[in-house]
Protein backbone atom coordinates (compact mmCIF):
# COMPACT_ATOMS: atom_id res chain seq x y z
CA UNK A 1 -4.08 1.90 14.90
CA UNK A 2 -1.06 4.02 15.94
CA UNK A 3 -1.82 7.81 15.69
CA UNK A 4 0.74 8.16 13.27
CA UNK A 5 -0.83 5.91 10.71
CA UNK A 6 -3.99 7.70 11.12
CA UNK A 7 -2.56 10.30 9.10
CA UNK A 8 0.18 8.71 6.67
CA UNK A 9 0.74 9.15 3.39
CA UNK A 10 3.03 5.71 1.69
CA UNK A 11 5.14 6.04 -1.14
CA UNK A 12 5.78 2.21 -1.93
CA UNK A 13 9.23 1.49 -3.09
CA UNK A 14 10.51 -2.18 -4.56
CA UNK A 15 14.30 -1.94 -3.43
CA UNK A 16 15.32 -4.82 -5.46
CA UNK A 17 14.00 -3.31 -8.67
CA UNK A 18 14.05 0.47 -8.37
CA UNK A 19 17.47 0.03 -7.26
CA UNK A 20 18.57 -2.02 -10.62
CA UNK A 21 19.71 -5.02 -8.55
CA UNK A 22 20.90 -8.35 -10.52
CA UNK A 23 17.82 -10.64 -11.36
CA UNK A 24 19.49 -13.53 -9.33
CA UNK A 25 21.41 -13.72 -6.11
CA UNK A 26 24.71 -15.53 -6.60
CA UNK A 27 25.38 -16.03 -2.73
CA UNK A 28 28.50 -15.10 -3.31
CA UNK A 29 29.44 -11.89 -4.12
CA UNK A 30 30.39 -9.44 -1.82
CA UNK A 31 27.70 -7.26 -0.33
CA UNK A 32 26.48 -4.44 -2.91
CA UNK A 33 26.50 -0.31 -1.78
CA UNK A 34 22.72 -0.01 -3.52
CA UNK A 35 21.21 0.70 0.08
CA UNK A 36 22.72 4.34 0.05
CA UNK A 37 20.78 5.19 -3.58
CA UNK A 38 17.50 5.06 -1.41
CA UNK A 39 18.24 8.47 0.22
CA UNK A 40 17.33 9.02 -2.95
CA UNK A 41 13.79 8.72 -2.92
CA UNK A 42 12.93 10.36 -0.22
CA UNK A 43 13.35 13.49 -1.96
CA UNK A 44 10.37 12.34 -4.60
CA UNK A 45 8.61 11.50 -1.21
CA UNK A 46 8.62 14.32 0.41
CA UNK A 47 8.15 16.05 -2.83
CA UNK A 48 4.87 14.77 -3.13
CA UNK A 49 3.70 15.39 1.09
CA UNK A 50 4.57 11.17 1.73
CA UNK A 51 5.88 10.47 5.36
CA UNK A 52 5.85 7.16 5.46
CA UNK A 53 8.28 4.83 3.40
CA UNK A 54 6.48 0.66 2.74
CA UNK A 55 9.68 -1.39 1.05
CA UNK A 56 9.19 -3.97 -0.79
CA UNK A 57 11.39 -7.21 0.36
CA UNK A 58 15.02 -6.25 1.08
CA UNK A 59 16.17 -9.65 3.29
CA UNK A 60 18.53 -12.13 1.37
CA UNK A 61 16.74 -14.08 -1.12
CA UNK A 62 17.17 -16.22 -4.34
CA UNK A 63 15.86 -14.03 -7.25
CA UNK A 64 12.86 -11.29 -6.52
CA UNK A 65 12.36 -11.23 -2.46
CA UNK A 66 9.74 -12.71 -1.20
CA UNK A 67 11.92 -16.55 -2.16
CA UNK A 68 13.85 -15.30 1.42
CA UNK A 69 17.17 -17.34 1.99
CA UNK A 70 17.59 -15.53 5.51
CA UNK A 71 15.54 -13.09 7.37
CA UNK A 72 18.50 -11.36 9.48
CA UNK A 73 20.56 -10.76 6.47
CA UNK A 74 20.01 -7.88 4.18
CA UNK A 75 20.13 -9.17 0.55
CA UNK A 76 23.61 -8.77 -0.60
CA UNK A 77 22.80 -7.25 -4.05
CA UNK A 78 20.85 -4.40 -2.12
CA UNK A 79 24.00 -4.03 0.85
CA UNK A 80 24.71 -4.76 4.37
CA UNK A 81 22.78 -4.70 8.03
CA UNK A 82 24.96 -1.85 9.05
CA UNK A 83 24.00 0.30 5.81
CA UNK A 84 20.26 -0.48 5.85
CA UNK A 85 20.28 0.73 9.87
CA UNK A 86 21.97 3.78 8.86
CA UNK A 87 19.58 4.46 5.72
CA UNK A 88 16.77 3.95 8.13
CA UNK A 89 18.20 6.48 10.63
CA UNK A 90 18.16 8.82 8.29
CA UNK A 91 14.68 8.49 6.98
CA UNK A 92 13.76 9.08 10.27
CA UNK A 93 15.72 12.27 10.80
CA UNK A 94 13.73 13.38 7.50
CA UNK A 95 10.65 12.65 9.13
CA UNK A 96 9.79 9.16 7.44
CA UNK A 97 8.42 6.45 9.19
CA UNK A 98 9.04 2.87 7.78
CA UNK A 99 7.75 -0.69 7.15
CA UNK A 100 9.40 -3.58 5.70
CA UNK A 101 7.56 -6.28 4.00
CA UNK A 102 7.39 -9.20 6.08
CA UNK A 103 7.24 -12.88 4.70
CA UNK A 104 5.95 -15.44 6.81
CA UNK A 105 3.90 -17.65 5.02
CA UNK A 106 6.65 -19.04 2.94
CA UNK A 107 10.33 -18.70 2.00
CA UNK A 108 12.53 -20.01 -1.10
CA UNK A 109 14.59 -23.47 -1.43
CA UNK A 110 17.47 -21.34 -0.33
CA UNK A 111 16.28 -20.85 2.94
CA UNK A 112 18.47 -22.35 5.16
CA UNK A 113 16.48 -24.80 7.10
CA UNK A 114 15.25 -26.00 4.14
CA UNK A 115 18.29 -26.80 2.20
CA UNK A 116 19.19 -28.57 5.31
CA UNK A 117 16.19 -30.73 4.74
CA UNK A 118 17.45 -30.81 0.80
CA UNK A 119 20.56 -32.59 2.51
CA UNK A 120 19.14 -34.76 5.18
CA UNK A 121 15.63 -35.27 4.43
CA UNK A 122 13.67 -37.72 7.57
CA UNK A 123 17.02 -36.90 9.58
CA UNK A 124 16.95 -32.90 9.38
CA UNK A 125 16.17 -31.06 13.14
CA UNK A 126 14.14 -28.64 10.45
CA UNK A 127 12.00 -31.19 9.06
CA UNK A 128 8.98 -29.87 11.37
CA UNK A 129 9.16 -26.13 10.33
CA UNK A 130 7.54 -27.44 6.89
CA UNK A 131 4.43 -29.31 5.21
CA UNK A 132 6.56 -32.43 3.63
CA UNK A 133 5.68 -36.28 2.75
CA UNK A 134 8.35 -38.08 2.79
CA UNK A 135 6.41 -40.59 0.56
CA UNK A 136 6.51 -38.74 -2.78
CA UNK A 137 8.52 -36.79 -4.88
CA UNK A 138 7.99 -33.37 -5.45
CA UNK A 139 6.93 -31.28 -8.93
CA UNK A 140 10.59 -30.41 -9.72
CA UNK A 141 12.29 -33.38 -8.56
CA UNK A 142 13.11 -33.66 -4.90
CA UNK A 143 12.78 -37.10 -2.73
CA UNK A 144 10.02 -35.70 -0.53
CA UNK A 145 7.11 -33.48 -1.67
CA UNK A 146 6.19 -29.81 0.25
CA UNK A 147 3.23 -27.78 0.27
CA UNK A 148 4.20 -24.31 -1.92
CA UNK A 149 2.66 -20.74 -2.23
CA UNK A 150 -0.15 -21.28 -4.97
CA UNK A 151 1.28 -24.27 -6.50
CA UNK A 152 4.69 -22.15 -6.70
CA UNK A 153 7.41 -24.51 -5.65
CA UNK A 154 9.80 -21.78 -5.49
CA UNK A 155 8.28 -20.77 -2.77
CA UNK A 156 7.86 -23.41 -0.09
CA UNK A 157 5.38 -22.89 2.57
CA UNK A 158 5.94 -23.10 6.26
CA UNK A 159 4.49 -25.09 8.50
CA UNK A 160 3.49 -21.87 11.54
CA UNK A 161 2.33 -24.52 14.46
CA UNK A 162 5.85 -25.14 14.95
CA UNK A 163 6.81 -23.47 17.87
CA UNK A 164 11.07 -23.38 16.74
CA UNK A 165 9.60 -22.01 13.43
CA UNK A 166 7.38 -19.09 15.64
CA UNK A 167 10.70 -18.32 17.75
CA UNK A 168 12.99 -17.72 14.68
CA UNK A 169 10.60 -16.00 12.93
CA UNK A 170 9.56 -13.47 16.04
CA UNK A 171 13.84 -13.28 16.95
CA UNK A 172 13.98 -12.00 13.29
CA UNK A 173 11.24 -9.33 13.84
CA UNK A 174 12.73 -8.57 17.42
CA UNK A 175 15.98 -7.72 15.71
CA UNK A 176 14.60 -5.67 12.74
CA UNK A 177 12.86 -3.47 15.22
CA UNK A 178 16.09 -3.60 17.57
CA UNK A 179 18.92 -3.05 15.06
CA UNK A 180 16.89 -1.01 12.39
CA UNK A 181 14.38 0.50 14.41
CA UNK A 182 11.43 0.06 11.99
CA UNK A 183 7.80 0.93 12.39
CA UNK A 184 5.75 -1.85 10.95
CA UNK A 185 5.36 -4.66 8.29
CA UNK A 186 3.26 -5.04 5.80
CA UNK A 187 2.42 -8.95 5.95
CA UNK A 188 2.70 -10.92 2.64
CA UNK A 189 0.09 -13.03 1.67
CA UNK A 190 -1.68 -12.32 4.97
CA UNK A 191 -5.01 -13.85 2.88
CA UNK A 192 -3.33 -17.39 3.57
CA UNK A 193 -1.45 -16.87 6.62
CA UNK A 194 -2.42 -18.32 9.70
CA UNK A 195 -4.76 -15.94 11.59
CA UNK A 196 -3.70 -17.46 15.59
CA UNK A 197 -0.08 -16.57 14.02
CA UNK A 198 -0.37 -12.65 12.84
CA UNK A 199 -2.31 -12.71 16.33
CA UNK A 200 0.84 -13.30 17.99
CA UNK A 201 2.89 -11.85 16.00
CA UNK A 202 0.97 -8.58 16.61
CA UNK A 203 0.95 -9.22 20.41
CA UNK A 204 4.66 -9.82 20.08
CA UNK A 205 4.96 -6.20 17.68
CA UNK A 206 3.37 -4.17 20.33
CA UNK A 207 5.01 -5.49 23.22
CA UNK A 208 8.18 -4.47 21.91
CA UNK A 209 7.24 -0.95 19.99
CA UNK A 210 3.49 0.02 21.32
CA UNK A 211 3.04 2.63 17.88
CA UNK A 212 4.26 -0.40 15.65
CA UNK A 213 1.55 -0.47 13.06
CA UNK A 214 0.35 -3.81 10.66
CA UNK A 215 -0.99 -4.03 7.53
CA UNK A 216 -1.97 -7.32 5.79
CA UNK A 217 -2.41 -8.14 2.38
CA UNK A 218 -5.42 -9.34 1.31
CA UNK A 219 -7.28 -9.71 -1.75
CA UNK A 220 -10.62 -11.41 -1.37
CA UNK A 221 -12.81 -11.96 1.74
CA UNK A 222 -13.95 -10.09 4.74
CA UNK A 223 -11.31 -7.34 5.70
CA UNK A 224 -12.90 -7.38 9.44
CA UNK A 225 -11.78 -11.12 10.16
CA UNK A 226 -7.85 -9.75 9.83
CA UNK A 227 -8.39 -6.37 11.61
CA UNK A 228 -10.80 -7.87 14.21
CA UNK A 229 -9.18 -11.14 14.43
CA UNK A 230 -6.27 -11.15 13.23
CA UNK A 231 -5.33 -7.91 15.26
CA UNK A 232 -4.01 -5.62 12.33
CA UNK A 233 -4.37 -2.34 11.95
CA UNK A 234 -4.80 -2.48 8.53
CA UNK A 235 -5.60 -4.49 5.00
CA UNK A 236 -5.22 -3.46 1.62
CA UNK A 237 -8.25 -2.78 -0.02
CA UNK A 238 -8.26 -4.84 -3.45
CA UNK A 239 -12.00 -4.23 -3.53
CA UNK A 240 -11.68 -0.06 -3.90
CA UNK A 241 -8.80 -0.71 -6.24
CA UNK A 242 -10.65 -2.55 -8.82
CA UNK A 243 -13.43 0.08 -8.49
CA UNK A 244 -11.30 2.84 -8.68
CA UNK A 245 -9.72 2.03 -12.12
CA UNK A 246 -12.50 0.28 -13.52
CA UNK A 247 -15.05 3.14 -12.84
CA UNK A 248 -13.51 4.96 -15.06
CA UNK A 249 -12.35 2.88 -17.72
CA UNK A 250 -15.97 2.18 -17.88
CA UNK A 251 -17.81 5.88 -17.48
CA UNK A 252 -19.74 3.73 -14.68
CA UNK A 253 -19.26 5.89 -11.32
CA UNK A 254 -22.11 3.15 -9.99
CA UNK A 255 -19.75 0.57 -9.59
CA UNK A 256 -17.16 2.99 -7.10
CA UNK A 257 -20.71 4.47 -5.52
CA UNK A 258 -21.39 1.05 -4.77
CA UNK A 259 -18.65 -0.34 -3.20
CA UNK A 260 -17.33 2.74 -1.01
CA UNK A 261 -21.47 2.76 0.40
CA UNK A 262 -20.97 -0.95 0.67
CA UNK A 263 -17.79 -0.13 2.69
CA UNK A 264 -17.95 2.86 4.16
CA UNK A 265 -21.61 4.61 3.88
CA UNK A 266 -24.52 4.14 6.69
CA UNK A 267 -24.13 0.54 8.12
CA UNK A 268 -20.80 0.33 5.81
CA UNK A 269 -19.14 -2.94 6.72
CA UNK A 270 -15.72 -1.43 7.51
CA UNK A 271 -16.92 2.22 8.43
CA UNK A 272 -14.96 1.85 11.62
CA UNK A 273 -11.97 0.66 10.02
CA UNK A 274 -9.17 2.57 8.12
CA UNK A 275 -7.78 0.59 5.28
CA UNK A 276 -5.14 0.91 2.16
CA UNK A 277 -6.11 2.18 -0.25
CA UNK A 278 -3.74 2.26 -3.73
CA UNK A 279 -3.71 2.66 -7.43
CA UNK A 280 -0.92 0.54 -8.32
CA UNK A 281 1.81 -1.63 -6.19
CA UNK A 282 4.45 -4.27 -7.77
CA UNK A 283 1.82 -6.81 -8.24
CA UNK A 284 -0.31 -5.13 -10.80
CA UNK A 285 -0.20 -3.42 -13.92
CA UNK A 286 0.97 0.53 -13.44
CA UNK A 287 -2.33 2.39 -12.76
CA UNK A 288 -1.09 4.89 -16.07
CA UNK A 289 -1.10 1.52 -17.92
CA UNK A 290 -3.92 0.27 -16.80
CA UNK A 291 -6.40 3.54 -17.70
CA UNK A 292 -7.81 4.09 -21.15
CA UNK A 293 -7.68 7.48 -21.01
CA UNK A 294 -4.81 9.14 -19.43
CA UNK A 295 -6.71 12.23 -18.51
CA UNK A 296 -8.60 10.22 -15.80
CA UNK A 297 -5.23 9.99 -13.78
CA UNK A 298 -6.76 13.86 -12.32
CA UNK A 299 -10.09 12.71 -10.81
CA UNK A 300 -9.05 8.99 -10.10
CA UNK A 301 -5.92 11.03 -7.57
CA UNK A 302 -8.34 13.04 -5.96
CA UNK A 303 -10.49 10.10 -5.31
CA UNK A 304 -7.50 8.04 -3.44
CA UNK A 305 -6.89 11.17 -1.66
CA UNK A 306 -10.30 11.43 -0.40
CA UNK A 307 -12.05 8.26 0.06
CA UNK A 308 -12.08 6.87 3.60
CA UNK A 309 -8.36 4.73 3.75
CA UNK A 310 -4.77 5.67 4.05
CA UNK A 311 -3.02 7.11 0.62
CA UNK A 312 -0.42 5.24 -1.29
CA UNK A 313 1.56 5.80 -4.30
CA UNK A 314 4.22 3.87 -5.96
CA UNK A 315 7.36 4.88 -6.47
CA UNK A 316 7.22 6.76 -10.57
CA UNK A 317 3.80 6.57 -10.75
CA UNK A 318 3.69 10.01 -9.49
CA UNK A 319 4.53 10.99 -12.51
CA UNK A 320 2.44 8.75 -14.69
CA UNK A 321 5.25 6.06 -16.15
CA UNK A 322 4.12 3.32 -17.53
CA UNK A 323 4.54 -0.58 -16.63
CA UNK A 324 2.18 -4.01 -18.10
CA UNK A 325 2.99 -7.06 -16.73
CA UNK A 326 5.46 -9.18 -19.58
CA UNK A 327 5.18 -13.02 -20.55
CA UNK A 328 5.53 -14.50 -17.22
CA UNK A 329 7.01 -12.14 -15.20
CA UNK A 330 6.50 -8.88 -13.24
CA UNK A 331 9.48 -7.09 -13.99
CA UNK A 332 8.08 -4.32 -16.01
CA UNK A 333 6.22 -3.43 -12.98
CA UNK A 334 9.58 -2.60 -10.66
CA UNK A 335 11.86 -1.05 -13.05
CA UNK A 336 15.28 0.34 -11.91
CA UNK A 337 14.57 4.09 -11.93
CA UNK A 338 16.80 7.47 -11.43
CA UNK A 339 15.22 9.21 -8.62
CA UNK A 340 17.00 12.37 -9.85
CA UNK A 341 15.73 12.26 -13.40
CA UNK A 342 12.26 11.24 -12.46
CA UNK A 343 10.95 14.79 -14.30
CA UNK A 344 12.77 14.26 -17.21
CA UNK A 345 10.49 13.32 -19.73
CA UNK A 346 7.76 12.44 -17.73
CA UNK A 347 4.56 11.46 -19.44
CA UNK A 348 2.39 13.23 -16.80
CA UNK A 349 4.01 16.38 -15.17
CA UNK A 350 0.72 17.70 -13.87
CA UNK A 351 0.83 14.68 -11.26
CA UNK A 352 3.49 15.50 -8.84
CA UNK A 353 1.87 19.37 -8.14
CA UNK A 354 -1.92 17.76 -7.41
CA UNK A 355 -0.59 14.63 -5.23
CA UNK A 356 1.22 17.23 -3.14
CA UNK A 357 -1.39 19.66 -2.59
CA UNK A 358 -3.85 16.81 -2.00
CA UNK A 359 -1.66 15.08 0.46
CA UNK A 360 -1.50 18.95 2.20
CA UNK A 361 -5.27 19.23 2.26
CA UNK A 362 -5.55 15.60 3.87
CA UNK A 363 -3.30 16.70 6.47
CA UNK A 364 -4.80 19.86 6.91
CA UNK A 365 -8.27 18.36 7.59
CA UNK A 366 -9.46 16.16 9.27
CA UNK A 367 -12.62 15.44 7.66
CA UNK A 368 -10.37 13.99 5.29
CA UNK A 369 -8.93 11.65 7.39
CA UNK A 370 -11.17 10.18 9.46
CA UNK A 371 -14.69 11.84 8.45
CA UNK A 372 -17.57 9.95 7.78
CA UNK A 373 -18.54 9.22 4.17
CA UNK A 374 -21.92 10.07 2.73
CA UNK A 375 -22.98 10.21 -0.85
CA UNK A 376 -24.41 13.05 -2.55
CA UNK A 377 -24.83 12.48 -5.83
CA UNK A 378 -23.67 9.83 -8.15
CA UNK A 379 -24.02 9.51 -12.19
CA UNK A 380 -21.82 7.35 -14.92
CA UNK A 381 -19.12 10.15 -15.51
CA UNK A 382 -19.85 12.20 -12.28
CA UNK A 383 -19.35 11.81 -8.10
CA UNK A 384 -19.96 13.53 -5.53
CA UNK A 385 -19.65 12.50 -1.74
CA UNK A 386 -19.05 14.22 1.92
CA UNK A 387 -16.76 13.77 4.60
CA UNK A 388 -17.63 15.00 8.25
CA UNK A 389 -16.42 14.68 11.54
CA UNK A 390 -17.63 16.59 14.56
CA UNK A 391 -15.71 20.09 13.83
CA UNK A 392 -15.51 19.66 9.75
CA UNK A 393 -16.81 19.16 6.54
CA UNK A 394 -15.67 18.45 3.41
CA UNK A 395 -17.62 18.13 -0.33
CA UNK A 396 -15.60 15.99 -2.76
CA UNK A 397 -17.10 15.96 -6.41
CA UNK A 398 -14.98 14.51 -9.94
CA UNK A 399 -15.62 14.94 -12.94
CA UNK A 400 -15.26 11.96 -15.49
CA UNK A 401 -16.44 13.37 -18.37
CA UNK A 402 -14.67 14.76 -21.65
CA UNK A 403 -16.95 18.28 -21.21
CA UNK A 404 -17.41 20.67 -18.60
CA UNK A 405 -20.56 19.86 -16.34
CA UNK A 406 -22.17 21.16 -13.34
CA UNK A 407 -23.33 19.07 -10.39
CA UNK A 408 -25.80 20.53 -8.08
CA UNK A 409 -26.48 19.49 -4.13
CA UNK A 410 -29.14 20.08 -2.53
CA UNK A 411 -29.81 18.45 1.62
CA UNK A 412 -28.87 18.75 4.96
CA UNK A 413 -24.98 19.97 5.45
CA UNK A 414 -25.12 22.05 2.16
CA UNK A 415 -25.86 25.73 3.61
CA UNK A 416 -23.08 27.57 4.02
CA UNK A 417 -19.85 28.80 2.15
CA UNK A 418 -17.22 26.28 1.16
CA UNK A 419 -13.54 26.92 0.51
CA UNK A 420 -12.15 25.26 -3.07
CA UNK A 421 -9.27 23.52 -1.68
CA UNK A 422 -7.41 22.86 -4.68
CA UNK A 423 -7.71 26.70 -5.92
CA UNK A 424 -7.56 28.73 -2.73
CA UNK A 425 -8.84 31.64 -2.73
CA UNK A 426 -12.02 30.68 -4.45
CA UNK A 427 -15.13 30.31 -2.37
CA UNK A 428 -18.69 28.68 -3.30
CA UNK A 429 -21.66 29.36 -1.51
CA UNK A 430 -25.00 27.52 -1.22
CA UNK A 431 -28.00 29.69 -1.74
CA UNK A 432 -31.51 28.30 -0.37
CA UNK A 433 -30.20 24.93 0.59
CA UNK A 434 -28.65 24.67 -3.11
CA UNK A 435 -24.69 24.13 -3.59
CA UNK A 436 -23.76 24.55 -7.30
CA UNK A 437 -20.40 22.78 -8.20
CA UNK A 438 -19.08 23.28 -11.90
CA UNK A 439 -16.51 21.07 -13.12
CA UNK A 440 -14.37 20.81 -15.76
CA UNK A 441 -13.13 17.58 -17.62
CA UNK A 442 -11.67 15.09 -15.90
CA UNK A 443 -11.55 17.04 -13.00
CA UNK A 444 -12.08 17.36 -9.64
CA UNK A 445 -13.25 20.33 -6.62
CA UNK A 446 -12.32 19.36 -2.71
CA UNK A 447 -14.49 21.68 -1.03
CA UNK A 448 -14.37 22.57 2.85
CA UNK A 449 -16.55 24.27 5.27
CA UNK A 450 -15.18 27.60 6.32
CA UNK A 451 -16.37 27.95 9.26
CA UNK A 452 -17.40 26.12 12.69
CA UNK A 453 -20.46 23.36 11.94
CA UNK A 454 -23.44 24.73 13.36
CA UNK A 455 -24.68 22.25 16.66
């Protein structure tokens, strides 16, 4: 993994939505000025210690991204090449790295090649780059059927053998890194996309930016087989999502405890491996939404924050807005939003201030970042675990519950005095191998060594 991406923090943006952009692309309007309102955000990014920028889809497409008409044109309700380059210039003078979402394993009936199968079906030179049978109609109609995403036939798969398709699709990634100078993708749908083909496309990534970092998205399955095999750097990691929000929805801290030792403790399957980790992203329900009580929004931050895995947030859920998925449709979930007037109102002002001081400690310590993970006590409403790496330690504990509790630790790494990292100033010390951490509700204590490990 790039050094860099060791240590991000992502604030996740949806162009198309925050931006307010029209629900369908007309192809024929002139090209919008909306790019320019995302030096915007990174105000509420740096605001909250982010230095790393994932969009959402922002290449021409039919209606929300990911149905791409063409991959070397910005979408014209979003702006031009030239104005995306120059936004991206200037997120790197502000000290932002950032990824674009890249869309390989299918694009919409607007996609060029494939309207000109649309008009010449057997006798189309593009006929190859998809999965079609000429000897049936397709669900909505056409004289050939075609493999789509998940049944989806708005979104028609592609067929990644094809070695035209692999050129077009790698010239496309050569120019976004040549013309925009970006710093990875995050692959969509990397679950069902051709392993030998992100394999190459890495190869391809690195020859022509060595730092360029990939992340896959993948819900279900073994993480290793896209890191390992695949040759990412990263995957999301659907499996500490659900745990995260469900923990606590249920009072059952077992069911985090269990996957993050599954993942991450002695003999972890991915203890080697840095994944991303979120609360919320355009596909699911706003994490504010999604908890039963608000007041877990504290501890369940401080977990993201200090789990193995890189941080994410998406864009307004720093300050705890809202979002359910409607009747058909994710919309709700990547609302046009005022970066300016983000405070206004907010239903959760206390978020902003803890994301940024947590994002500080993280980058302050490395324990944090790339420390091993060991448990230390676990109970329904009630956490505790340790990071360490050779020079540093750190003692993460959370509070679920709706009263003020105590947790006491006891073992090997507790002697010594600890620094409250989220309350400087404050010091706790372990008497006689005993470490006693008070907590109060739905809270949280990130405690680190303050002084060298003994050998």
């Amino acid at each position: 993994m790039p050094g860099w991406a060791d240590e991000a923090v992502f604030y996740n943006i949806f162009p198309l939505g925050a931006l307010g952009a029209p629900e369908v692309n007309d192809f024929a309007s002139p090209a919008a000025d909306r790019v320019a309102q995302l030096s915007g955000w990174l105000g509420p990014a740096r605001d909250i210690g982010a230095d790393a920028i994932l969009l959402g889809p922002v290449f021409e497409s039919s209606r929300h991204g990911y149905d791409t008409a063409d991959l070397f044109t910005i979408d014209r309700r979003l702006g031009t090449n030239e104005a995306f380059a120059a936004w991206v210039a200037e997120a790197h003078a502000a000290g932002f790295r950032v990824v674009l979402d890249g869309v390989f394993h299918h694009v919409g009936r607007d996609f060029w090649a494939f309207r000109d199968v649309l008009a010449h079906g057997e006798a189309s030179a593009y006929r190859s780059w998809f999965h079609l049978d000429f000897g049936r109609p397709s669900p909505l109609g056409d004289p050939f059927f075609y493999e789509g995403w998940n049944k989806h036939y708005d979104l028609v798969k592609l067929n990644l053998a094809e070695p035209a398709l692999r050129d077009h699709l790698f010239a496309a990634v050569r120019m976004w890194i040549d013309a925009f100078g970006i710093d990875g993708l995050r692959l969509d749908a990397a679950d069902v996309l051709d392993r030998s083909f992100q394999r190459d496309l890495a190869g391809f990534c690195r020859g022509l930016k060595p730092d360029f970092w990939l992340k896959g998205e993948v819900i279900h399955g073994d993480y290793t087989r896209w890191i390992r095999e695949a040759e990412l750097d990263a995957v999301t990691n659907y499996e500490l999502h659900k745990g995260l929000w469900s923990s606590h929805n249920d009072r059952n801290y077992f069911e985090l405890g269990h996957s993050l030792a599954r993942q991450f403790g002695e003999g972890g399957i991915y203890k080697d491996l840095i994944l991303y980790n979120f609360l919320d992203n355009h596909d699911v329900e706003r994490i504010a939404s999604r908890l039963r009580e608000p007041a877990h929004l504290v501890p369940l931050h401080i977990l993201l924050f200090t789990v193995p895995g890189l941080p994410s947030i998406y864009y307004g859920s720093e300050w705890g807005i809202s979002g359910r998925k409607g009747k058909g449709t994710d919309a709700p979930l990547r609302p046009a939003l005022d970066p300016e007037r983000l405070a206004e109102g907010a239903p959760h002002p206390e978020l902003p201030p803890l994301i940024r001081s947590l994002a500080t400690l993280r980058r302050e310590h490395s324990a944090l970042r790339a420390g091993t993970y060991r448990e230390l006590h676990l109970a329904s409403e009630q956490f505790a675990f340790a990071r360490e790496t050779r020079g540093e330690r750190a003692i993460i504990a959370v509070n679920a519950a709706e009263s003020p509790t105590e947790i006491v630790l006891r073992g090997e790494g507790i002697e010594g005095a600890w620094r409250n990292g989220l309350a400087p100033g404050r010091v706790f010390g372990a008497e006689g191998g005993t470490l006693h951490v008070p907590l109060e509700p739905n809270s949280g204590r990130v405690l680190v060594r303050s002084g060298p490990l003994s050998p």
